[in-house]
N, C-alpha and C. Protein backbone atom coordinates (compact mmCIF):
# COMPACT_ATOMS: atom_id res chain seq x y z
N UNK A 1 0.81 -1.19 0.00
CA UNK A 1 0.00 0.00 0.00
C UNK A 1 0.86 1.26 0.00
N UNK A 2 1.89 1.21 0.87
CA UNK A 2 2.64 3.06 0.98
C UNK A 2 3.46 2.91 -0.63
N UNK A 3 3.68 1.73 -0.84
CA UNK A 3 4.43 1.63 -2.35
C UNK A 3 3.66 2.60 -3.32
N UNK A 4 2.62 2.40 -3.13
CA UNK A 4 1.37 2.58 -4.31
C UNK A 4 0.97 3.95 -3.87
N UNK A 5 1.14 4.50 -2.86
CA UNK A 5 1.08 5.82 -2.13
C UNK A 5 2.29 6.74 -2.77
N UNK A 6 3.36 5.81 -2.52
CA UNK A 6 4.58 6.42 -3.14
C UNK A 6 4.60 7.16 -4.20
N UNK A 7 4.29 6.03 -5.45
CA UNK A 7 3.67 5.91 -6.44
C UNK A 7 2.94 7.56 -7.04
N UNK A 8 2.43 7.38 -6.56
CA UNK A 8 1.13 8.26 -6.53
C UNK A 8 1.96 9.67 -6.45
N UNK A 9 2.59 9.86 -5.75
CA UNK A 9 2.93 11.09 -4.61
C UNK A 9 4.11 11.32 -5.86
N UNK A 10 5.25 10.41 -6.26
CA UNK A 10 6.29 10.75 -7.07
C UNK A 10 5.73 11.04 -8.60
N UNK A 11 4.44 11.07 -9.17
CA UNK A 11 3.80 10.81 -10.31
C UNK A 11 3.44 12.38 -10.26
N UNK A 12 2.78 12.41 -9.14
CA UNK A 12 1.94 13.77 -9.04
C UNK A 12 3.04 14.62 -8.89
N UNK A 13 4.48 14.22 -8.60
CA UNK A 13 5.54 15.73 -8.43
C UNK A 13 6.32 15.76 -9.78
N UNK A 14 6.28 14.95 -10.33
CA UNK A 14 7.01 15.21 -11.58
C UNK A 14 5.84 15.23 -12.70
N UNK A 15 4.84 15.21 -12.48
CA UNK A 15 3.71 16.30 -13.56
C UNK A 15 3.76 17.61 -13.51
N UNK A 16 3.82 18.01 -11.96
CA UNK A 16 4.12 19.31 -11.33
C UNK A 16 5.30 20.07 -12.16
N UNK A 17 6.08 19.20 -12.20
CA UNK A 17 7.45 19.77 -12.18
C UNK A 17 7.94 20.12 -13.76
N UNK A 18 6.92 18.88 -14.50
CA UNK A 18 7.01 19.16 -15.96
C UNK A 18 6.20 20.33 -15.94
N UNK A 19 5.20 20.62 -15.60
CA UNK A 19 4.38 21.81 -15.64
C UNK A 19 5.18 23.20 -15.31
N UNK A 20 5.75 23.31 -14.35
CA UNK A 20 6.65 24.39 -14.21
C UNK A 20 7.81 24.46 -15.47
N UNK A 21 8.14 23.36 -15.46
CA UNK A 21 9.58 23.65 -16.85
C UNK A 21 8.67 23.93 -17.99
N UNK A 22 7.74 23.83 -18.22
CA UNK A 22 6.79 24.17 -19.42
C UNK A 22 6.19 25.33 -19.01
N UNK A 23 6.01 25.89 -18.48
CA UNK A 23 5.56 27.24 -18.19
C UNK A 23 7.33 27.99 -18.30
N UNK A 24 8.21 28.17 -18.23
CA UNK A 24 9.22 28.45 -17.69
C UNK A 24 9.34 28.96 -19.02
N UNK A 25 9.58 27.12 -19.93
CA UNK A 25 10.00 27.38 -21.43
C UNK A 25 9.08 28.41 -22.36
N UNK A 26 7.80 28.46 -21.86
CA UNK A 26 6.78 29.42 -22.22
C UNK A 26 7.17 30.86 -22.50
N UNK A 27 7.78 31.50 -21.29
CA UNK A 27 8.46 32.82 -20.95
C UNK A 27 9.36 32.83 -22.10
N UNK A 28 9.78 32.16 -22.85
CA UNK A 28 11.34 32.38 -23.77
C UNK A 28 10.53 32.80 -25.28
N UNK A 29 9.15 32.54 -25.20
CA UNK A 29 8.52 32.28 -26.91
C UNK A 29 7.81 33.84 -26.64
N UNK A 30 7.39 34.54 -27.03
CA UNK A 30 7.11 36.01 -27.31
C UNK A 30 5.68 35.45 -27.37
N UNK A 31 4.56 35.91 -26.82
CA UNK A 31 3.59 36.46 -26.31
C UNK A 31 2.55 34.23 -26.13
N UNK A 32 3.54 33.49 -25.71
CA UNK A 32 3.19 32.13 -25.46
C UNK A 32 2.45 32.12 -24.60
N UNK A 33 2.59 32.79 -23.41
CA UNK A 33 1.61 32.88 -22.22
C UNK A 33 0.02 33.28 -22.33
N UNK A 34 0.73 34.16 -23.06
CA UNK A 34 -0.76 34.82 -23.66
C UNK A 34 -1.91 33.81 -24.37
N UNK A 35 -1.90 32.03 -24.83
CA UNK A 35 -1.91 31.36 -25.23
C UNK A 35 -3.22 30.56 -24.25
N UNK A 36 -4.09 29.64 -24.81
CA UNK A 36 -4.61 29.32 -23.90
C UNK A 36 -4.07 28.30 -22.98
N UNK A 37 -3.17 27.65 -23.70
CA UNK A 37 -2.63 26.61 -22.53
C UNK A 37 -1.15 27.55 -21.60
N UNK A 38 -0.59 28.82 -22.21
CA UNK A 38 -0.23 29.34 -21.35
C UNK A 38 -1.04 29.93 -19.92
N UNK A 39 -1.81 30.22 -20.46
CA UNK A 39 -2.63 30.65 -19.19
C UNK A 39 -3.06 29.69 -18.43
N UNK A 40 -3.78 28.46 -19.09
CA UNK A 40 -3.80 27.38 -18.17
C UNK A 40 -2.81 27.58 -16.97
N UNK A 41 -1.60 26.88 -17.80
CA UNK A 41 -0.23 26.42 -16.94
C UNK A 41 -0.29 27.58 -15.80
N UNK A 42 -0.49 29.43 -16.39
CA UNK A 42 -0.03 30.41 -15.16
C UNK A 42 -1.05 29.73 -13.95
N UNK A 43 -2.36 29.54 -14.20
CA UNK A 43 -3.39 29.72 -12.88
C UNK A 43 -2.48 28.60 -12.38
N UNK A 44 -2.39 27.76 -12.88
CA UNK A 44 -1.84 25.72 -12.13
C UNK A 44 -0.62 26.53 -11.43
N UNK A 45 0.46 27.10 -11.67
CA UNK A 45 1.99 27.46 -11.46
C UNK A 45 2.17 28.36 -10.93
N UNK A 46 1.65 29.46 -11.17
CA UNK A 46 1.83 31.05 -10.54
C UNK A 46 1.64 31.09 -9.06
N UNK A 47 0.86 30.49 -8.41
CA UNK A 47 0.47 30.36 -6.93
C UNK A 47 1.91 29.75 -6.33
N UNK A 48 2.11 28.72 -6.64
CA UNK A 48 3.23 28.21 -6.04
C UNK A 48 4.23 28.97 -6.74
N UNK A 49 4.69 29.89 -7.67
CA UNK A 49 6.33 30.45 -7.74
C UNK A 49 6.12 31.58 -7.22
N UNK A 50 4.49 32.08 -6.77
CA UNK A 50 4.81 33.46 -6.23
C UNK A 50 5.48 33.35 -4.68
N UNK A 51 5.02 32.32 -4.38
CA UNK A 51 6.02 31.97 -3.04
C UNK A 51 7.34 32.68 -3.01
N UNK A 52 7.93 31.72 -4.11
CA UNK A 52 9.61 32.27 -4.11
C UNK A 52 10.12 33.25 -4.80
N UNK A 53 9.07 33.65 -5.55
CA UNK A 53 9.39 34.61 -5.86
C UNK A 53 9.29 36.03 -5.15
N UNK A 54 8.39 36.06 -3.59
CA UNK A 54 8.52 36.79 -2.64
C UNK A 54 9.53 37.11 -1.99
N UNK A 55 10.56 36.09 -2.14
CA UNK A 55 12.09 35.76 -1.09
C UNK A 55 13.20 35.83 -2.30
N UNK A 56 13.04 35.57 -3.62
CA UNK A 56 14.00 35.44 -4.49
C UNK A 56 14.04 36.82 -5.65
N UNK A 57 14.76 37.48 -5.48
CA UNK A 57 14.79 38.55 -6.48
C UNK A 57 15.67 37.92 -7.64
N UNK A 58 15.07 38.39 -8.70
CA UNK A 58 15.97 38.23 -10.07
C UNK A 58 17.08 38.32 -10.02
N UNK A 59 18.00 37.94 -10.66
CA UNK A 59 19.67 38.01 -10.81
C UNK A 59 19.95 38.99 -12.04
N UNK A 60 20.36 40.18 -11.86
CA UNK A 60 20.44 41.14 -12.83
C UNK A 60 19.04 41.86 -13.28
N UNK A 61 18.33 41.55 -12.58
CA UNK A 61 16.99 42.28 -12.94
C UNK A 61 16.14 41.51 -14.23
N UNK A 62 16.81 40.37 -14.64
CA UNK A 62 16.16 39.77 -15.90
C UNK A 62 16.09 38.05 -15.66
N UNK A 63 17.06 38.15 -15.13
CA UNK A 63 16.86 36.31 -14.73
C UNK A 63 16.61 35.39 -13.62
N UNK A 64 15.43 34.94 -13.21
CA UNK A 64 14.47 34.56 -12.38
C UNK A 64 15.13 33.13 -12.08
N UNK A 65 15.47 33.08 -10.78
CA UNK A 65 15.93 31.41 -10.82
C UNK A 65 14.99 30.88 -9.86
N UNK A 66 13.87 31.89 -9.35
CA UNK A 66 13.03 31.39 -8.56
C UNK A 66 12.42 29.90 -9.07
N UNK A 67 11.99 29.72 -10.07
CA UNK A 67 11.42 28.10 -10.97
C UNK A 67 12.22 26.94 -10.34
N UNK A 68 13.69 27.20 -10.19
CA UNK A 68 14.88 26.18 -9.81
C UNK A 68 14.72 26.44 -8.66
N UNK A 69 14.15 26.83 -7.71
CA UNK A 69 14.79 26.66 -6.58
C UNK A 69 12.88 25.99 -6.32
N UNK A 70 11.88 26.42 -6.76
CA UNK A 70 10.87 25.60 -6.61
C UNK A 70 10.60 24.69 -6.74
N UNK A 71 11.32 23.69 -8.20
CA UNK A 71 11.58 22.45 -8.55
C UNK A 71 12.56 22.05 -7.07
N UNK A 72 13.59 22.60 -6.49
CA UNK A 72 14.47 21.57 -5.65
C UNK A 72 13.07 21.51 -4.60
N UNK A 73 12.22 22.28 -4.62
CA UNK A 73 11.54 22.62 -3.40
C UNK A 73 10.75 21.96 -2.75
N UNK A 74 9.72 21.44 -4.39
CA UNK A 74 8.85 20.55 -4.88
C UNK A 74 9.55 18.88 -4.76
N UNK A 75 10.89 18.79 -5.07
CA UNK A 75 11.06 16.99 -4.84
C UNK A 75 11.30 17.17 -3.26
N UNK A 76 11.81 18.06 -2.61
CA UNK A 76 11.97 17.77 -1.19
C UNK A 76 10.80 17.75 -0.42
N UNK A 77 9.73 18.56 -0.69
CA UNK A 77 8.25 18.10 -0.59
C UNK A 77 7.46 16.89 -0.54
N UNK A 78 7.88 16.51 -1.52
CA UNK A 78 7.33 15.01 -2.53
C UNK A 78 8.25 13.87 -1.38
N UNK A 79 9.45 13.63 -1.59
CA UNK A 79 10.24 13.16 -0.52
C UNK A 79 9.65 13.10 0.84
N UNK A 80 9.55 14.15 1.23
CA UNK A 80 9.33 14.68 2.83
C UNK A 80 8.04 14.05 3.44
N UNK A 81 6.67 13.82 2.42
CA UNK A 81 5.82 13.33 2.67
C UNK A 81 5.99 11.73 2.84
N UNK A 82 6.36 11.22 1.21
CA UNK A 82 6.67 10.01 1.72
C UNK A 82 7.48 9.34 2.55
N UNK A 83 8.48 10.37 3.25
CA UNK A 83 9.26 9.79 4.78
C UNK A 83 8.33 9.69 5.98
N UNK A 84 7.50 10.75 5.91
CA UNK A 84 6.78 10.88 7.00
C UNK A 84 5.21 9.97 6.76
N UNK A 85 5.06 9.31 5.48
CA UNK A 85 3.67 8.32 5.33
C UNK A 85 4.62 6.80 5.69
N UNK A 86 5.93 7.08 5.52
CA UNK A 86 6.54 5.58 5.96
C UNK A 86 6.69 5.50 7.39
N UNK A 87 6.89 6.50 7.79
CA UNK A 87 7.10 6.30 9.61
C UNK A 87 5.80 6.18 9.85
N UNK A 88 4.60 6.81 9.83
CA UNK A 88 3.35 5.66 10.15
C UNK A 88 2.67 5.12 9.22
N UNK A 89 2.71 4.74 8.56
CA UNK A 89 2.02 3.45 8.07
C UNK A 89 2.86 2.36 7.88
């Protein structure tokens, strides 16, 4: 059962995570966002990078590494749960 929990939990963070690198790659194409599946992706993504992006200022005023530090953020998340669904169950 926590296998299949596992499962579950590592599936759902690397959809996540493709979703952020696809929104990310979005930003590089000239008016992509603007797109309907860009916008999709912002409502799904924007909530969680505004997080870090509260604490992370741009590097030179143009380059956002907030995405990378949400991806490390997101597997230690993903991880963190399933340590703590293995200690009880």
């Amino acid at each position: 059962m926590l296998t299949t929990i596992s499962s579950y939990i590592g599936t759902l963070e690397q959809i996540y995570s493709y979703m952020l690198i696809g929104y990310v790659l979005l930003s590089w194409m000239p008016n992509a966002r603007d797109s309907f599946i860009g916008q999709w992706l912002g409502k799904l993504v924007e909530p969680y990078l505004s997080i870090f992006r509260r604490f992370i200022p741009p590097i030179g005023g143009m380059l956002d590494i907030s995405p990378i530090i949400a991806l490390f953020a997101l597997k230690f998340i993903a991880l963190g749960i399933v340590f703590v669904l293995d200690i009880f169950l």
